[in-house]
PDB file of N, CA and C in Angstrom:
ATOM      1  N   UNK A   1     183.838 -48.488 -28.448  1.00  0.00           N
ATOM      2  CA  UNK A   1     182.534 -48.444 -27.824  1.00  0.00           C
ATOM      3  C   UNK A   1     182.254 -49.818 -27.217  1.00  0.00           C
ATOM      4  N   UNK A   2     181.953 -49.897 -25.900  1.00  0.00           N
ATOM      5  CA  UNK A   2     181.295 -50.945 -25.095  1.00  0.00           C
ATOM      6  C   UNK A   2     179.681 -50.914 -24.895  1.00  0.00           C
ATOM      7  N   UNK A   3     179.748 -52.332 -25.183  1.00  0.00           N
ATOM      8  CA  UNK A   3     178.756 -52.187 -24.800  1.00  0.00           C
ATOM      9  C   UNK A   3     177.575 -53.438 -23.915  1.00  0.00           C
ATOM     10  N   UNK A   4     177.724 -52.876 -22.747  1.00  0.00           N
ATOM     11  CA  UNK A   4     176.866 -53.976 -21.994  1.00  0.00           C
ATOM     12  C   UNK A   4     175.602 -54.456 -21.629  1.00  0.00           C
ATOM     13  N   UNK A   5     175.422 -55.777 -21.139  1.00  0.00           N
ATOM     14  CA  UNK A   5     174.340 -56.215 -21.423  1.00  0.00           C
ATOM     15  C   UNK A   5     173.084 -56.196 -20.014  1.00  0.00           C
ATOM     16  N   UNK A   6     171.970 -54.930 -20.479  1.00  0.00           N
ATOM     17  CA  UNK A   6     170.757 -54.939 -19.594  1.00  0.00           C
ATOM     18  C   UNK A   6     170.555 -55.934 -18.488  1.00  0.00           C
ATOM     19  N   UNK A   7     170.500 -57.097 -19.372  1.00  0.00           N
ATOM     20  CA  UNK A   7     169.270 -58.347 -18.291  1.00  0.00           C
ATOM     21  C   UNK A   7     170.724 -59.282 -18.055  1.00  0.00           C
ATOM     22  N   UNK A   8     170.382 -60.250 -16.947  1.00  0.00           N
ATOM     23  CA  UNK A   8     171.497 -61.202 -16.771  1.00  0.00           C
ATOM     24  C   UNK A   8     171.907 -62.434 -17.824  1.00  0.00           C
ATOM     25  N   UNK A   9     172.705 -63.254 -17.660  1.00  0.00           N
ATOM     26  CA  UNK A   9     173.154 -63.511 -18.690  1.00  0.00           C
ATOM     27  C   UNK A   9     172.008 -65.365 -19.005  1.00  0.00           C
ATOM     28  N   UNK A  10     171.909 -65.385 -17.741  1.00  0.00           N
ATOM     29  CA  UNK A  10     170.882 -66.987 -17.705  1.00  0.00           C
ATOM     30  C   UNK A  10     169.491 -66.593 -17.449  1.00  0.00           C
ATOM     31  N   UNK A  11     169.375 -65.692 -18.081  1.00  0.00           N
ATOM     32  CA  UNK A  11     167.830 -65.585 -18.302  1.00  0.00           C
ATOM     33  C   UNK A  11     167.205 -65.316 -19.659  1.00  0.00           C
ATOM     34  N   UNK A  12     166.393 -66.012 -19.561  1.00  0.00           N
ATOM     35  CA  UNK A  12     165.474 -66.403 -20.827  1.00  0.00           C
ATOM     36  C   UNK A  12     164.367 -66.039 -21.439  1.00  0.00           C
ATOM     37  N   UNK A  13     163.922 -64.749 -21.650  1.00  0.00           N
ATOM     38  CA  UNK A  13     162.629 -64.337 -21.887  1.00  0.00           C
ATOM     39  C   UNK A  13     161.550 -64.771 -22.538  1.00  0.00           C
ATOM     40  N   UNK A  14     162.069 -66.035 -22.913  1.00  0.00           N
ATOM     41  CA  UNK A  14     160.968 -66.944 -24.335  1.00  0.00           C
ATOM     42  C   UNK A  14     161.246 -68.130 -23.765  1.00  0.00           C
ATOM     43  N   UNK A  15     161.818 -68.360 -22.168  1.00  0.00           N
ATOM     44  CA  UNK A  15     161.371 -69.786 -21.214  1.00  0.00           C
ATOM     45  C   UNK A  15     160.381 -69.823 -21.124  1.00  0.00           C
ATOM     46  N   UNK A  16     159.476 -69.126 -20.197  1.00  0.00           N
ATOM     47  CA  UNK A  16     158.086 -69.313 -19.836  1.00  0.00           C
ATOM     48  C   UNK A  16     156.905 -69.501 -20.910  1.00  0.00           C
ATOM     49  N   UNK A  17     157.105 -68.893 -21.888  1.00  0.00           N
ATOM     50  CA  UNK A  17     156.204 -69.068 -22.959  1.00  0.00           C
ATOM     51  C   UNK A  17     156.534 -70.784 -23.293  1.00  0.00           C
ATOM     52  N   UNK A  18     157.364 -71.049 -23.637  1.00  0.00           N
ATOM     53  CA  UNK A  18     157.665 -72.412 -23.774  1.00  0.00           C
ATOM     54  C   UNK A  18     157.497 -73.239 -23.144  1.00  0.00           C
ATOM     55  N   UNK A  19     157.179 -73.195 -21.506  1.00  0.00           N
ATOM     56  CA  UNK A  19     157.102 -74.015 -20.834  1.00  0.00           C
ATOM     57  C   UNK A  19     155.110 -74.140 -20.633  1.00  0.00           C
ATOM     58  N   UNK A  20     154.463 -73.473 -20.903  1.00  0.00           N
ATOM     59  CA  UNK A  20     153.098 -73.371 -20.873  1.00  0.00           C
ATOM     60  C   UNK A  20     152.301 -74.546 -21.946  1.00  0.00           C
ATOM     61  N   UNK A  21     152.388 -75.950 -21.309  1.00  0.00           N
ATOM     62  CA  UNK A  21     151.551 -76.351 -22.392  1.00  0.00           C
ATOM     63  C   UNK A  21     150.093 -75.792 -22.663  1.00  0.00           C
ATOM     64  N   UNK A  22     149.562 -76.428 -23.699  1.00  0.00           N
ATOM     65  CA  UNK A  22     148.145 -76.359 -23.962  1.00  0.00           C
ATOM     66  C   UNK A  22     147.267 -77.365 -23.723  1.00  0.00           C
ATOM     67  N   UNK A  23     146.507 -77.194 -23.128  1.00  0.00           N
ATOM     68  CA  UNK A  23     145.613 -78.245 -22.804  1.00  0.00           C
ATOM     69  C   UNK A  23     144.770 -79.039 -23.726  1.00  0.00           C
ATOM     70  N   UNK A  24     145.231 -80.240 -23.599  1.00  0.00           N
ATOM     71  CA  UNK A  24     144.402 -81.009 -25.050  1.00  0.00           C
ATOM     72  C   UNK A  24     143.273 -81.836 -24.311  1.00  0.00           C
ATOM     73  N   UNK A  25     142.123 -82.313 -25.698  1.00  0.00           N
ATOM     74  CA  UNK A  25     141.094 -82.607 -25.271  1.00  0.00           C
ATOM     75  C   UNK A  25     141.753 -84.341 -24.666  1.00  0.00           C
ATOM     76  N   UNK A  26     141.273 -85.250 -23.962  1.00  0.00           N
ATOM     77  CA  UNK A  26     141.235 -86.536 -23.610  1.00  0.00           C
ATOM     78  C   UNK A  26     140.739 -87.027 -24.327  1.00  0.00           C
ATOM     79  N   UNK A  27     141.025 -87.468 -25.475  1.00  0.00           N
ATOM     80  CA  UNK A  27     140.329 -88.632 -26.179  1.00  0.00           C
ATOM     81  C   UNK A  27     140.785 -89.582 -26.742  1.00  0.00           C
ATOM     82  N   UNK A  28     141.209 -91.014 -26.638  1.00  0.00           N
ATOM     83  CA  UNK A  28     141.703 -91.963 -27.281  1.00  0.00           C
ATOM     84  C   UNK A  28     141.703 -92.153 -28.304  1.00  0.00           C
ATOM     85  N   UNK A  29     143.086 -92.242 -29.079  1.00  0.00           N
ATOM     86  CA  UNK A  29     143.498 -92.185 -30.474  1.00  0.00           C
ATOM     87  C   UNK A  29     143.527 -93.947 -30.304  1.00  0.00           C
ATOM     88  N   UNK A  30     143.228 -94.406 -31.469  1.00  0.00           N
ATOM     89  CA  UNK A  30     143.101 -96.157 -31.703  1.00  0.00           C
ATOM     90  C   UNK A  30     144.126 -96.072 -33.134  1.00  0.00           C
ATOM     91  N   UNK A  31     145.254 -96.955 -32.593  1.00  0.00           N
ATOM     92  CA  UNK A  31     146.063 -97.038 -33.935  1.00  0.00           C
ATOM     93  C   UNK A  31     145.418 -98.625 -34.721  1.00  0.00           C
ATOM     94  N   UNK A  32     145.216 -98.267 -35.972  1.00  0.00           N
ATOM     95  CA  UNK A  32     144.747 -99.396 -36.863  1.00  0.00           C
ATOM     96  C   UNK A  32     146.006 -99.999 -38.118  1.00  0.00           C
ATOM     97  N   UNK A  33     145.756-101.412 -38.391  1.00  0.00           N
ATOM     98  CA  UNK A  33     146.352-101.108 -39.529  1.00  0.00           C
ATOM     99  C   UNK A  33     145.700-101.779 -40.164  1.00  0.00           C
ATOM    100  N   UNK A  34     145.812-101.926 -41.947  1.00  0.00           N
ATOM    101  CA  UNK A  34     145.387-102.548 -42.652  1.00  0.00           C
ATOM    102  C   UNK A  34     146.205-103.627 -43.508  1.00  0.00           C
ATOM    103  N   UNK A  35     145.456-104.360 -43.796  1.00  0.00           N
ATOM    104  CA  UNK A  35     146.853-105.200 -44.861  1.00  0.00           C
ATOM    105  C   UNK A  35     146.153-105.244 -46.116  1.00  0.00           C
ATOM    106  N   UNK A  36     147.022-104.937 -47.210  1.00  0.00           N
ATOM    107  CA  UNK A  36     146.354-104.843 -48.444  1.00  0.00           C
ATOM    108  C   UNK A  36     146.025-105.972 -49.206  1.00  0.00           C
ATOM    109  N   UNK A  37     145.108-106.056 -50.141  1.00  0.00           N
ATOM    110  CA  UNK A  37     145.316-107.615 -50.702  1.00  0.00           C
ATOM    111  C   UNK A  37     146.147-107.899 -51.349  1.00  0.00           C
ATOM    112  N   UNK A  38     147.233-107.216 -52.021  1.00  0.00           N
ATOM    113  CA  UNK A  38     148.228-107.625 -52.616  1.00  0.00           C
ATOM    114  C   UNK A  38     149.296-108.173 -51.197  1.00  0.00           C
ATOM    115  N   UNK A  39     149.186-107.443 -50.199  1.00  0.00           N
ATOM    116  CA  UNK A  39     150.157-108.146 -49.127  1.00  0.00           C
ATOM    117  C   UNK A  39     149.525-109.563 -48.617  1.00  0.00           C
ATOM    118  N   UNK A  40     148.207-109.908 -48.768  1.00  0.00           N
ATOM    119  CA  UNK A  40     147.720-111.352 -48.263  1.00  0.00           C
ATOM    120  C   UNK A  40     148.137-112.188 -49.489  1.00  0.00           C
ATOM    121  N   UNK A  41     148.026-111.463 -50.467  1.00  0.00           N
ATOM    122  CA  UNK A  41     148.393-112.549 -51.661  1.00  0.00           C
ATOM    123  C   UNK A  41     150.119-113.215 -51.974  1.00  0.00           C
ATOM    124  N   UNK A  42     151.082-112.472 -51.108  1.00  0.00           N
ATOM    125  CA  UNK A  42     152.143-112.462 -50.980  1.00  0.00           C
ATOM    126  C   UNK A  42     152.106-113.503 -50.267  1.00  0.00           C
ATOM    127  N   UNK A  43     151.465-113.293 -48.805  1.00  0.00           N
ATOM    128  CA  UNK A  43     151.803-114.239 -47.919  1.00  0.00           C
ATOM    129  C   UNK A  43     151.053-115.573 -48.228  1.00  0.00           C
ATOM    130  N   UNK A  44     150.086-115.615 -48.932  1.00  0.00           N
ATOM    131  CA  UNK A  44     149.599-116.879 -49.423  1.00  0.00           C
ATOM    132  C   UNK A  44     151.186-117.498 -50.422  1.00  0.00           C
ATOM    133  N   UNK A  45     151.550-116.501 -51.041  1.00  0.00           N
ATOM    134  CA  UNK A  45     152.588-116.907 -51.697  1.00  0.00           C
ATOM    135  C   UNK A  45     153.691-117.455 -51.141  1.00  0.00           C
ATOM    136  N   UNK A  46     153.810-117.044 -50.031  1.00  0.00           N
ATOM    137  CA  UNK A  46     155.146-117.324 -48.945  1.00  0.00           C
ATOM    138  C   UNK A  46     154.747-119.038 -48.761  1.00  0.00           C
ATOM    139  N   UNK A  47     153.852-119.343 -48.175  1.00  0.00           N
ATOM    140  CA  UNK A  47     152.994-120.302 -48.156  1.00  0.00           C
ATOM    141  C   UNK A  47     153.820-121.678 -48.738  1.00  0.00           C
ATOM    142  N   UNK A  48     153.606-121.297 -49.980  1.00  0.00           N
ATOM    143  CA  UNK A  48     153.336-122.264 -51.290  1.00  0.00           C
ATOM    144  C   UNK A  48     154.823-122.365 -51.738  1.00  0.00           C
ATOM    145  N   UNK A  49     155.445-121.538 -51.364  1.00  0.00           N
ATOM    146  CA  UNK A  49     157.257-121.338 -51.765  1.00  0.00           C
ATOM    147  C   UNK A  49     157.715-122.340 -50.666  1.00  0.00           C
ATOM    148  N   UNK A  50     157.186-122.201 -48.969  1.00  0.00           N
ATOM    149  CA  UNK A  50     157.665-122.894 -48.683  1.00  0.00           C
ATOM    150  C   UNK A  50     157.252-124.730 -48.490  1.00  0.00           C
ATOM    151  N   UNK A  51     156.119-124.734 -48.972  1.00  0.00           N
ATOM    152  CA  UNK A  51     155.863-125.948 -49.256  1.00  0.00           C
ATOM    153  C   UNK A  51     156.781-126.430 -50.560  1.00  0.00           C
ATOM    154  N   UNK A  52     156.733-125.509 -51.350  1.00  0.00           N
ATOM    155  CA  UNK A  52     157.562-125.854 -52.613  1.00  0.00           C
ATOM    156  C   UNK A  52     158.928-126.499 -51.893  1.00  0.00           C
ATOM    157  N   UNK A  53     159.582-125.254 -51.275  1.00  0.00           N
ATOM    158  CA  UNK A  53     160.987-125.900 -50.494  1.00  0.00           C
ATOM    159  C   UNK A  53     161.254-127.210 -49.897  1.00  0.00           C
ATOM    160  N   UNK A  54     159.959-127.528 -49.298  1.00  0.00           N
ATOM    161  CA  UNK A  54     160.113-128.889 -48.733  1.00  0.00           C
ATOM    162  C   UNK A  54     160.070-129.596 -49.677  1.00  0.00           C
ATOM    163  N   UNK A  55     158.890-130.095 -50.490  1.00  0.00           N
ATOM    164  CA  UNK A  55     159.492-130.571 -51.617  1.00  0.00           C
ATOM    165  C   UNK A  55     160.306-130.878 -52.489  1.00  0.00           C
ATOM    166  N   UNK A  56     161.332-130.026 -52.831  1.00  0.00           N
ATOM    167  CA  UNK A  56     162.967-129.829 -53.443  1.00  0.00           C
ATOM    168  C   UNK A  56     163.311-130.806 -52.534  1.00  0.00           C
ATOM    169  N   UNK A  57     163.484-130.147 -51.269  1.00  0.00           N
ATOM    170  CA  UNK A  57     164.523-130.980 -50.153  1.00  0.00           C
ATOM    171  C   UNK A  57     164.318-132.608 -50.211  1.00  0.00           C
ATOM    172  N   UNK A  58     162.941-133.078 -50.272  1.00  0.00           N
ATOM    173  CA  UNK A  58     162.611-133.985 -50.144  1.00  0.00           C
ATOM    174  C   UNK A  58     162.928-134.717 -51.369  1.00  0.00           C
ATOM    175  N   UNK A  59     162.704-134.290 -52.407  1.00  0.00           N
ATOM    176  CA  UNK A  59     163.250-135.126 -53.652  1.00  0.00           C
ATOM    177  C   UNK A  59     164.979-135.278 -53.823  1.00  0.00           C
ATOM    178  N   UNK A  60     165.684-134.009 -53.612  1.00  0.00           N
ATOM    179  CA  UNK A  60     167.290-134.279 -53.358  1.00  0.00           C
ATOM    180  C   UNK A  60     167.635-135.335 -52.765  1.00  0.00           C
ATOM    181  N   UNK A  61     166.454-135.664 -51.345  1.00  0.00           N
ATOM    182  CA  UNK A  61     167.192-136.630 -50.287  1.00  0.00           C
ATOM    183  C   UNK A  61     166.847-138.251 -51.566  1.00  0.00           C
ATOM    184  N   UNK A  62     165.687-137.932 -51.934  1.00  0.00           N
ATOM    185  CA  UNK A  62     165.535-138.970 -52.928  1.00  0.00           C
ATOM    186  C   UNK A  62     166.495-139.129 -53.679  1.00  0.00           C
ATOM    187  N   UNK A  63     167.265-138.573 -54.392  1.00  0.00           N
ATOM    188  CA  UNK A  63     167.906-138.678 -55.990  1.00  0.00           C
ATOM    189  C   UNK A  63     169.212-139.179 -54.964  1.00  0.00           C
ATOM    190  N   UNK A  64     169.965-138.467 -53.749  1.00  0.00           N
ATOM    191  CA  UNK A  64     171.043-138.891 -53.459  1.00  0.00           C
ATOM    192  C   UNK A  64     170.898-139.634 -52.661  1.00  0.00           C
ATOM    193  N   UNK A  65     170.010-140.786 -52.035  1.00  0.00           N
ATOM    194  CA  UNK A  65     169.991-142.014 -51.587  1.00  0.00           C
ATOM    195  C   UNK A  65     169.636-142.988 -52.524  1.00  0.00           C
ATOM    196  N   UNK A  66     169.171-142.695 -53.845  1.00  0.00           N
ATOM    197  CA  UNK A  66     168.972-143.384 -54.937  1.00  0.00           C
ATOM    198  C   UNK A  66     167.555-144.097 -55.052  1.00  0.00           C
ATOM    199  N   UNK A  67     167.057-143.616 -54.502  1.00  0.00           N
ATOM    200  CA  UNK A  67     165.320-143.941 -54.158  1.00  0.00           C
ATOM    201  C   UNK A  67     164.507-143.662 -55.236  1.00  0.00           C
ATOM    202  N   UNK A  68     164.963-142.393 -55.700  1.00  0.00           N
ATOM    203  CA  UNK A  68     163.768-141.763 -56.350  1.00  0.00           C
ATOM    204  C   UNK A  68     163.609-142.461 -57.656  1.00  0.00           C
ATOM    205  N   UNK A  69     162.233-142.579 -57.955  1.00  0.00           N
ATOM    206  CA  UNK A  69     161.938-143.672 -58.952  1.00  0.00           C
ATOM    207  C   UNK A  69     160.982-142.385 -59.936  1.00  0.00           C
ATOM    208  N   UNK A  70     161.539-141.922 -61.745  1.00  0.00           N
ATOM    209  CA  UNK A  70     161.021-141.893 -62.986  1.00  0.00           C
ATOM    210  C   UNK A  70     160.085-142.388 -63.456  1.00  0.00           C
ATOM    211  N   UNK A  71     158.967-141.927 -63.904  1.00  0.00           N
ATOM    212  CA  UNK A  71     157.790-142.297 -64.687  1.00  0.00           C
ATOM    213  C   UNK A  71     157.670-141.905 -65.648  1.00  0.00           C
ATOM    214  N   UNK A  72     158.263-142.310 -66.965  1.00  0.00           N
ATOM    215  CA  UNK A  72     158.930-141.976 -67.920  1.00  0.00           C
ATOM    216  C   UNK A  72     157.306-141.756 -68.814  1.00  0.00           C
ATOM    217  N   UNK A  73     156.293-142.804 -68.598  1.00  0.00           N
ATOM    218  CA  UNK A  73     155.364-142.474 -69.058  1.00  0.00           C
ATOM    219  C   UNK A  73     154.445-141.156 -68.855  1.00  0.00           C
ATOM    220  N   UNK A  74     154.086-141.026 -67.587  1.00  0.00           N
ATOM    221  CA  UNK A  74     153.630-139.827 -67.135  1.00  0.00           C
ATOM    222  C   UNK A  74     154.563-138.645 -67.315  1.00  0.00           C
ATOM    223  N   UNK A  75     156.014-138.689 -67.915  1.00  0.00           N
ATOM    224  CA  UNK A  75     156.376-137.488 -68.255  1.00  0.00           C
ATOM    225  C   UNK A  75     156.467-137.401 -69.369  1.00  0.00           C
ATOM    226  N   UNK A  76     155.978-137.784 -70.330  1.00  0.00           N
ATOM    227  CA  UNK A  76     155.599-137.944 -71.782  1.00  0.00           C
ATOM    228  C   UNK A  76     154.139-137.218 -72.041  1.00  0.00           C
ATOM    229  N   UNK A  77     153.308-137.907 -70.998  1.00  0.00           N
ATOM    230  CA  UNK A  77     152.439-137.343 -71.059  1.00  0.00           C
ATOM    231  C   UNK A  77     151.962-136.247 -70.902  1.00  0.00           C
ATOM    232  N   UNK A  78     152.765-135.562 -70.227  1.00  0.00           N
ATOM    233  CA  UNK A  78     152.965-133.917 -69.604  1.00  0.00           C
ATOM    234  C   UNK A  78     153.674-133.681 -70.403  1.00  0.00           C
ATOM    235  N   UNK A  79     154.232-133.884 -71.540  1.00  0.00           N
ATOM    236  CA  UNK A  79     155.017-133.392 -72.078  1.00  0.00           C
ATOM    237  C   UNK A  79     153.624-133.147 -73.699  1.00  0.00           C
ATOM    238  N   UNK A  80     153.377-133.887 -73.796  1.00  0.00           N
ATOM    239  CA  UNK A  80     152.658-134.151 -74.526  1.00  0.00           C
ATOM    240  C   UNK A  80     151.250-132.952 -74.647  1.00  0.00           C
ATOM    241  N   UNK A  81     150.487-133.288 -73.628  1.00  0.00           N
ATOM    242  CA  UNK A  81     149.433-131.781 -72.708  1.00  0.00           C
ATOM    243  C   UNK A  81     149.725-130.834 -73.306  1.00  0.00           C
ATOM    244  N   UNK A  82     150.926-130.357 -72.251  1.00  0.00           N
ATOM    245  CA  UNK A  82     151.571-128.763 -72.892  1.00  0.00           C
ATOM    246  C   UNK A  82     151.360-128.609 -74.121  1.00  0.00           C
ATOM    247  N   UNK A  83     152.472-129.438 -74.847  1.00  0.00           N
ATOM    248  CA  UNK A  83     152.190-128.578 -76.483  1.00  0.00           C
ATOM    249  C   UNK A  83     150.999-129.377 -77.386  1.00  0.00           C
ATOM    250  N   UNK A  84     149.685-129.813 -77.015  1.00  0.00           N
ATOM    251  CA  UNK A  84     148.818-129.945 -77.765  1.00  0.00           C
ATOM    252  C   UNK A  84     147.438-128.438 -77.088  1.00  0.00           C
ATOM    253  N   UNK A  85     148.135-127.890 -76.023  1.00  0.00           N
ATOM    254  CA  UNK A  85     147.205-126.450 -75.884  1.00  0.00           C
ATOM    255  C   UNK A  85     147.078-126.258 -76.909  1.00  0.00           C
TER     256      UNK A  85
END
């Protein structure tokens, strides 16, 4: 049994439906964003890490040009602080 086909072979009966947009209203969508406070508190953190960094750097250049000068007292004393909390 054969059997052949009615309509031609490049035609599409569910083209035209598809091609019919719908008409939408005009109204401007506004994209927002927010930043949370845990994300400002990060970047305050970023902040302070990289001030920290400079710091490091800056004392290394100290210790290996032989500059950097110990205050043996003031780290006694901080030592001291701490464990009398």
């Amino acid at each position: 049994m054969k059997i052949h086909r009615i309509q031609p072979m490049n035609v599409n009966p569910y083209e035209r439906t598809a091609r019919v947009e719908k008409p939408t209203k005009a109204t401007k969508k506004i994209d927002q964003v927010e930043i949370s406070s845990a994300a400002k508190e990060l970047q305050e953190a970023a902040k302070f890490s990289s001030e920290r960094l400079e710091k490091v750097e800056r004392l290394k250049e100290e210790i290996e040009s032989g500059t950097y000068k110990l205050d043996a007292r003031a780290v006694a004393e901080s030592v001291l602080r701490y464990y009398k909390r």
